[in-house]
C-alpha atoms as a PDB file:
ATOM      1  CA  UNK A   1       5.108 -21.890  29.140  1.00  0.00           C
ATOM      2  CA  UNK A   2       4.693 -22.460  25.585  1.00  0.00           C
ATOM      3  CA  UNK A   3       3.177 -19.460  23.720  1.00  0.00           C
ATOM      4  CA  UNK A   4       0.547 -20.543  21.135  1.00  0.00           C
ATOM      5  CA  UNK A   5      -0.327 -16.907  19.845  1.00  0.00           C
ATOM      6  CA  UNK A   6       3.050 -16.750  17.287  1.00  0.00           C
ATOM      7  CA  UNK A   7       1.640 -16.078  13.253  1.00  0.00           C
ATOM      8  CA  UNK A   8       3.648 -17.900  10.915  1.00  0.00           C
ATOM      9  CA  UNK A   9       6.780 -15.813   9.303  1.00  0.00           C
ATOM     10  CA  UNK A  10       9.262 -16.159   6.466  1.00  0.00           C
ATOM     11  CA  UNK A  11      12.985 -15.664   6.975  1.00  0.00           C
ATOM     12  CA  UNK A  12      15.167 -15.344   3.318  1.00  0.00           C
ATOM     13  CA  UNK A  13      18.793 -15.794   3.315  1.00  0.00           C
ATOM     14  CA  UNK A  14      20.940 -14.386   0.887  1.00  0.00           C
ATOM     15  CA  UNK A  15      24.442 -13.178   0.087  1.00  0.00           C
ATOM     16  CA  UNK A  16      25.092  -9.713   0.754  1.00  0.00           C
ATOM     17  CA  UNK A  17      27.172  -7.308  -1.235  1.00  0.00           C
ATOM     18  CA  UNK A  18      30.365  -8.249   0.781  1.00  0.00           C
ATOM     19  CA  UNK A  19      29.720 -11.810  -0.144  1.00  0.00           C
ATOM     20  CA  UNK A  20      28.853 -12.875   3.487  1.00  0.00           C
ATOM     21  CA  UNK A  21      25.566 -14.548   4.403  1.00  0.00           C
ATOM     22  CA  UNK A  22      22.445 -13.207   5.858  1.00  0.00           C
ATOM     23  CA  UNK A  23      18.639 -13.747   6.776  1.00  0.00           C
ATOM     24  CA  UNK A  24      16.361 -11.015   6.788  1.00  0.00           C
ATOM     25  CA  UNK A  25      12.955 -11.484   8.087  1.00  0.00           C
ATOM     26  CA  UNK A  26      10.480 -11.236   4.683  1.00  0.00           C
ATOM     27  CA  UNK A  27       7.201  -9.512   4.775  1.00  0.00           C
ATOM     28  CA  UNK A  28       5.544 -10.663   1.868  1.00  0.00           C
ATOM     29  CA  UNK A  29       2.327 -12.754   1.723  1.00  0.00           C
ATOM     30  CA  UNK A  30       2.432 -16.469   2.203  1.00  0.00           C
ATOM     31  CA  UNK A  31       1.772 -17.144  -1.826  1.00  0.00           C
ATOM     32  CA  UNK A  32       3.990 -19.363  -4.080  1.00  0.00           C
ATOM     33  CA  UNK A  33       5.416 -16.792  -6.197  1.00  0.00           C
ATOM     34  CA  UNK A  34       6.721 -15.487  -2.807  1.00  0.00           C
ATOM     35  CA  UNK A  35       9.449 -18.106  -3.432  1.00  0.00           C
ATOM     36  CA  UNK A  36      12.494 -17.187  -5.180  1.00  0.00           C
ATOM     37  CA  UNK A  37      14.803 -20.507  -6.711  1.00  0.00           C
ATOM     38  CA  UNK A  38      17.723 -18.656  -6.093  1.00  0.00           C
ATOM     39  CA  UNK A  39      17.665 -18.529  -1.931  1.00  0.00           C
ATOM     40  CA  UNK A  40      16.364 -20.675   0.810  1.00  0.00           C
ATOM     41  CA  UNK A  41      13.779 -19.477   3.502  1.00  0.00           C
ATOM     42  CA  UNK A  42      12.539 -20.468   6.635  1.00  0.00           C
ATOM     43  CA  UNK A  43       8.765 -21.222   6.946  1.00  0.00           C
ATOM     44  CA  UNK A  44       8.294 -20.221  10.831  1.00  0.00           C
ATOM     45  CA  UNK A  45       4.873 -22.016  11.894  1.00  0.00           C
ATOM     46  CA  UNK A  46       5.567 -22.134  15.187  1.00  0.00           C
ATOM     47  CA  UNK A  47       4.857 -26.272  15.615  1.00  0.00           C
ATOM     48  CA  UNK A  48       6.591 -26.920  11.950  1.00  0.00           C
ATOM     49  CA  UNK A  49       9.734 -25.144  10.704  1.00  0.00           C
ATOM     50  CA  UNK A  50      10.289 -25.747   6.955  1.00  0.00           C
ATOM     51  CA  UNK A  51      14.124 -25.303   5.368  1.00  0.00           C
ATOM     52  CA  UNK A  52      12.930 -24.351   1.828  1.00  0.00           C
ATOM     53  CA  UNK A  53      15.802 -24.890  -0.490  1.00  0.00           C
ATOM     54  CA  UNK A  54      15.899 -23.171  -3.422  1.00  0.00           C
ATOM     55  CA  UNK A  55      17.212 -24.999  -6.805  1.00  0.00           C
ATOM     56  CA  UNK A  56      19.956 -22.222  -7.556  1.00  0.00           C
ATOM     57  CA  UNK A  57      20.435 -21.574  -3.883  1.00  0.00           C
ATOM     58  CA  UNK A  58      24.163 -21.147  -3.147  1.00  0.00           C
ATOM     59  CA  UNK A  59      25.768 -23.899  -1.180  1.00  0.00           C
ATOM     60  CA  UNK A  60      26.580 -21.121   1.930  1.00  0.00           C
ATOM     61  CA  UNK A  61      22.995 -20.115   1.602  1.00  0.00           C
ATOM     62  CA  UNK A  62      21.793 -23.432   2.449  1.00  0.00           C
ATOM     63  CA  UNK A  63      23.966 -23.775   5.298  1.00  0.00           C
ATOM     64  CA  UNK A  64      23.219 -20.714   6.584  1.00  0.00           C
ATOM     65  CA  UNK A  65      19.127 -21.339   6.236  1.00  0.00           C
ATOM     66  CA  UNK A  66      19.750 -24.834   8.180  1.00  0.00           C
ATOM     67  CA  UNK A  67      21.235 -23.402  10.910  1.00  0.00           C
ATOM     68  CA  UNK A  68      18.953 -20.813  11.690  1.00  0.00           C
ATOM     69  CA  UNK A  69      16.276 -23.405  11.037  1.00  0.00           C
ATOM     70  CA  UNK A  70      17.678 -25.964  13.656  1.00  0.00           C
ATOM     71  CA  UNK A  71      18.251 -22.586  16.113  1.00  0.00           C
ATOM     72  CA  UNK A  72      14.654 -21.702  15.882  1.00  0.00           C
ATOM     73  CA  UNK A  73      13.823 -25.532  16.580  1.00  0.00           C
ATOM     74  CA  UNK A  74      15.907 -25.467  19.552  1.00  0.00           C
ATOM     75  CA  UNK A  75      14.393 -22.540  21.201  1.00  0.00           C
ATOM     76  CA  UNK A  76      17.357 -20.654  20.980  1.00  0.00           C
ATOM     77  CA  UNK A  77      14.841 -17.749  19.173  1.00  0.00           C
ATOM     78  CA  UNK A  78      12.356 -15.451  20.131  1.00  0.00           C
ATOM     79  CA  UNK A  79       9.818 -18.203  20.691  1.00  0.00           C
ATOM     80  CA  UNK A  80       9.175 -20.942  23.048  1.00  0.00           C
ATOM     81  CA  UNK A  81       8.255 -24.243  21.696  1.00  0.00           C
ATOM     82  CA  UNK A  82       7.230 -27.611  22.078  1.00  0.00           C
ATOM     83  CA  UNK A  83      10.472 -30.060  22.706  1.00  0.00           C
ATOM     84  CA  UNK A  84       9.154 -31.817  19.603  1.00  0.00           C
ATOM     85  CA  UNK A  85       9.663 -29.344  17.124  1.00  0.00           C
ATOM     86  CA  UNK A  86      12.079 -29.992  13.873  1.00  0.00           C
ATOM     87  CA  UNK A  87      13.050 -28.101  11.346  1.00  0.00           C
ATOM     88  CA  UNK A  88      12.030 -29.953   8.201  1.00  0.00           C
ATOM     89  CA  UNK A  89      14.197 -29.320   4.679  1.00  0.00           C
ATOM     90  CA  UNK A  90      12.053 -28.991   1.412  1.00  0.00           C
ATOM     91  CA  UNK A  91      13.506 -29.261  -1.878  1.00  0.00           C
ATOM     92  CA  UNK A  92      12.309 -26.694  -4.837  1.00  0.00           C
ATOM     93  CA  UNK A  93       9.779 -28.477  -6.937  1.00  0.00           C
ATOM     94  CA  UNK A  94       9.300 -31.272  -4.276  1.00  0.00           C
ATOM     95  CA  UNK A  95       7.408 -29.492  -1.276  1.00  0.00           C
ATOM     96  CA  UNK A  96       5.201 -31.900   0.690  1.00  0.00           C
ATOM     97  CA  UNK A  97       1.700 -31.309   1.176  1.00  0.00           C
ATOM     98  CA  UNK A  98       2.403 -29.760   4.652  1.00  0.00           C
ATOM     99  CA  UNK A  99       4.737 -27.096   2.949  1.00  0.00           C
ATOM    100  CA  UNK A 100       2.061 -26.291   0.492  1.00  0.00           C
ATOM    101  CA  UNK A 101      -1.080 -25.777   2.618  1.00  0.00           C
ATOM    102  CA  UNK A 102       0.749 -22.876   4.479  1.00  0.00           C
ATOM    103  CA  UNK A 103       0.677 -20.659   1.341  1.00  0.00           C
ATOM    104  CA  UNK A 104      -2.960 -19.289   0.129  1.00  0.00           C
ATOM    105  CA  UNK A 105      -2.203 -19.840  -3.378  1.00  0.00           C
ATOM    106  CA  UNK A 106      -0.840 -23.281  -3.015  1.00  0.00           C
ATOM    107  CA  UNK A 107      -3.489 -26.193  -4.080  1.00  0.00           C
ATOM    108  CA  UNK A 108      -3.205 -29.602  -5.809  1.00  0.00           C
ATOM    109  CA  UNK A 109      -6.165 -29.116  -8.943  1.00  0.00           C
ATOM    110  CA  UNK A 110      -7.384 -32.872  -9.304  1.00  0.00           C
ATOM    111  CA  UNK A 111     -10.611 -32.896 -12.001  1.00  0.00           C
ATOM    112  CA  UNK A 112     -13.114 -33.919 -10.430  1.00  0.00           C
ATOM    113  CA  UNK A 113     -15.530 -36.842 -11.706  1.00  0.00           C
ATOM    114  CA  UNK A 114     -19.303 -36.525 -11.358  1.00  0.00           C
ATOM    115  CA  UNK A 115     -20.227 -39.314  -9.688  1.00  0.00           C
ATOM    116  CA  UNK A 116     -24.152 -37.976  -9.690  1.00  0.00           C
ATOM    117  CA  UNK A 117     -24.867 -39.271 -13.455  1.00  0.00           C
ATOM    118  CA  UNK A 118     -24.425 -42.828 -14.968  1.00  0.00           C
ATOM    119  CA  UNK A 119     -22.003 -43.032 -17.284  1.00  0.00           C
ATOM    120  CA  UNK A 120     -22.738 -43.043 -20.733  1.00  0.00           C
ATOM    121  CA  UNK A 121     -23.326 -46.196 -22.045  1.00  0.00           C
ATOM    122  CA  UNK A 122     -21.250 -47.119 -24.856  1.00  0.00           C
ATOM    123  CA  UNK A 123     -23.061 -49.635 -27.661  1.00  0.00           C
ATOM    124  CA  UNK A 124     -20.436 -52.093 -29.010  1.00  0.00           C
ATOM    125  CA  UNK A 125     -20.513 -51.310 -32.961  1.00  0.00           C
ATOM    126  CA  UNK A 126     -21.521 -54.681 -33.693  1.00  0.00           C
ATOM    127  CA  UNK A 127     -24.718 -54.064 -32.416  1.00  0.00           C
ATOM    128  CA  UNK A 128     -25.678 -50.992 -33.373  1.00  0.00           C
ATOM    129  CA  UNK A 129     -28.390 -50.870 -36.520  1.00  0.00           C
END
């Protein structure tokens, strides 16, 4: 059976003090500034997994975040999931729209045009008096 009831967590991988790799589960809220440029984390929302790669991540970090990622996708976790699952990668300053709804703080700001007036007419200066 395929549990639906799983809230969406964070993983962060980083290099420890003995210079080995590690992911630690990260309880902070799901806001941009959550993400740090020098690691990677793991978006867990159940049906997507994101690989977020940060720019200064280290080369072993990476690695590290991919594998886990492609572990939780495979249902080798805590979770059982749909066979369809993937773990998607996301590159600092490139995340995809489905990266960026997850976090509450996260929007696209497009101005919007009224579209309830006319637009002011412009006179051509030729026939103005």
């Amino acid at each position: 059976a395929v549990d639906f009831e799983v809230a969406p967590r964070m993983f962060q991988t980083y290099i420890n003090d003995q210079n080995k790799p590690n992911v630690q589960p990260v309880d902070v809220p799901f806001k941009k500034q959550s993400l740090d440029s020098r690691h990677c984390l793991i978006l867990d929302a159940f049906s997507e997994i994101f690989v977020w790669v940060g720019r200064y991540a280290s080369a072993v970090e990476k690695k590290v975040a991919q594998l886990l990622a492609q572990r939780l996708a495979a249902h080798q976790g805590d979770v059982k999931r749909p066979n369809w699952v993937r773990a998607t990668q996301v590159r600092d300053g490139a995340e995809p729209v489905s990266f960026r709804q997850k976090f509450a703080d996260w929007y696209d700001v497009l101005p919007l045009k009224d579209y309830s007036k006319p637009p002011p007419r412009k006179i051509p200066p030729l026939l103005k008096n």
